[in-house]
Protein backbone atom coordinates (compact mmCIF):
# COMPACT_ATOMS: atom_id res chain seq x y z
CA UNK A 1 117.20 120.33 126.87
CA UNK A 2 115.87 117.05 125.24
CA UNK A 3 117.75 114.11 125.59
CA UNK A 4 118.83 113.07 121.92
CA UNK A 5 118.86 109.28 122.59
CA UNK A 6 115.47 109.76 123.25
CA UNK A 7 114.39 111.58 120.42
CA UNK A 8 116.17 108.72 118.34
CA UNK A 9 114.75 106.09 119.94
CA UNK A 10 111.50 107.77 119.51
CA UNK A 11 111.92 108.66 115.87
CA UNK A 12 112.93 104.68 115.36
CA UNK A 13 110.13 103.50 117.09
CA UNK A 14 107.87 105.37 114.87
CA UNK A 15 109.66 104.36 111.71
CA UNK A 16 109.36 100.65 112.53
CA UNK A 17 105.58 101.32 113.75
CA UNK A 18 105.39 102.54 109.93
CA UNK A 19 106.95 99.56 108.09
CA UNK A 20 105.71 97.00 109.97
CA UNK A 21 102.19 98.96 108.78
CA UNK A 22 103.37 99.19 105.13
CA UNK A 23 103.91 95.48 105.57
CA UNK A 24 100.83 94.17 106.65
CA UNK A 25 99.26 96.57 103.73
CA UNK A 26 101.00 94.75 101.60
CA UNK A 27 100.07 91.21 102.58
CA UNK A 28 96.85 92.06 102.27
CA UNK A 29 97.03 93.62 98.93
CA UNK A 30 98.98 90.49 98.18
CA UNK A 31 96.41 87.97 99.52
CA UNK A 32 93.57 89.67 97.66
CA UNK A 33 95.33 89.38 94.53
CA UNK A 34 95.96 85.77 94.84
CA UNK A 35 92.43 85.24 95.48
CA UNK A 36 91.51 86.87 92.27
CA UNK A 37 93.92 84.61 90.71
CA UNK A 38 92.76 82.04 92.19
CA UNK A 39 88.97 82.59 91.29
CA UNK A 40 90.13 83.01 87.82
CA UNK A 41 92.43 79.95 87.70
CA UNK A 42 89.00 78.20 88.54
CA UNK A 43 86.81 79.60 86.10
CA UNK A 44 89.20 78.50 83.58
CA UNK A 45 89.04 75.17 84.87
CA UNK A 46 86.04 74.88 84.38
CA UNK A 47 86.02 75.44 80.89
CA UNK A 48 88.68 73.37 80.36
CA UNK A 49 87.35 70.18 82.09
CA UNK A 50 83.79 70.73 80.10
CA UNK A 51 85.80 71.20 76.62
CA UNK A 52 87.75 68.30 77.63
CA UNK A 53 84.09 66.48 78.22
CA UNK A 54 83.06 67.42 75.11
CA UNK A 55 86.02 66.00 73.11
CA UNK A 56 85.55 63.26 74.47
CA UNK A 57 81.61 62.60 74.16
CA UNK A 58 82.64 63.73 70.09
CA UNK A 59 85.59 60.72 70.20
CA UNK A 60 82.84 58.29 71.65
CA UNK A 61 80.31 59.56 69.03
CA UNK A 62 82.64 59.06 66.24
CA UNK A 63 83.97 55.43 67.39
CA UNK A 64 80.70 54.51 67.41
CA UNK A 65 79.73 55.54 63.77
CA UNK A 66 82.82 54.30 62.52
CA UNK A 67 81.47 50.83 64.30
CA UNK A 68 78.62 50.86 63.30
């Protein structure tokens, strides 16, 4: 006969095996989607700091007619 502590112990031992698995799945899934964020959080900077260089080459423009 099979010792039941055993077969616990067993049957734990896989069950941990498969959440510490689930877990690193999701850290992954998790770290790839903060890269994408991250890459998009960028782009949009981007935009941002060349619309903000625009405004400001159209302030300088302006300031300058109005000097003139």
């Amino acid at each position: 006969m099979t010792d039941l502590g055993m077969i616990a112990r067993a049957a734990k031992g896989v069950t941990m095996d498969d959440i510490y698995v689930s877990l690193d799945a999701l850290k992954d899934q998790q770290a790839e989607g903060f890269r994408h964020l991250n890459q998009r959080i960028d782009q949009l900077n981007q935009r941002f700091d060349t619309v903000v260089q625009m405004l400001l080459d159209l302030s300088k423009q302006i300031s300058s007619q109005k000097n003139q």
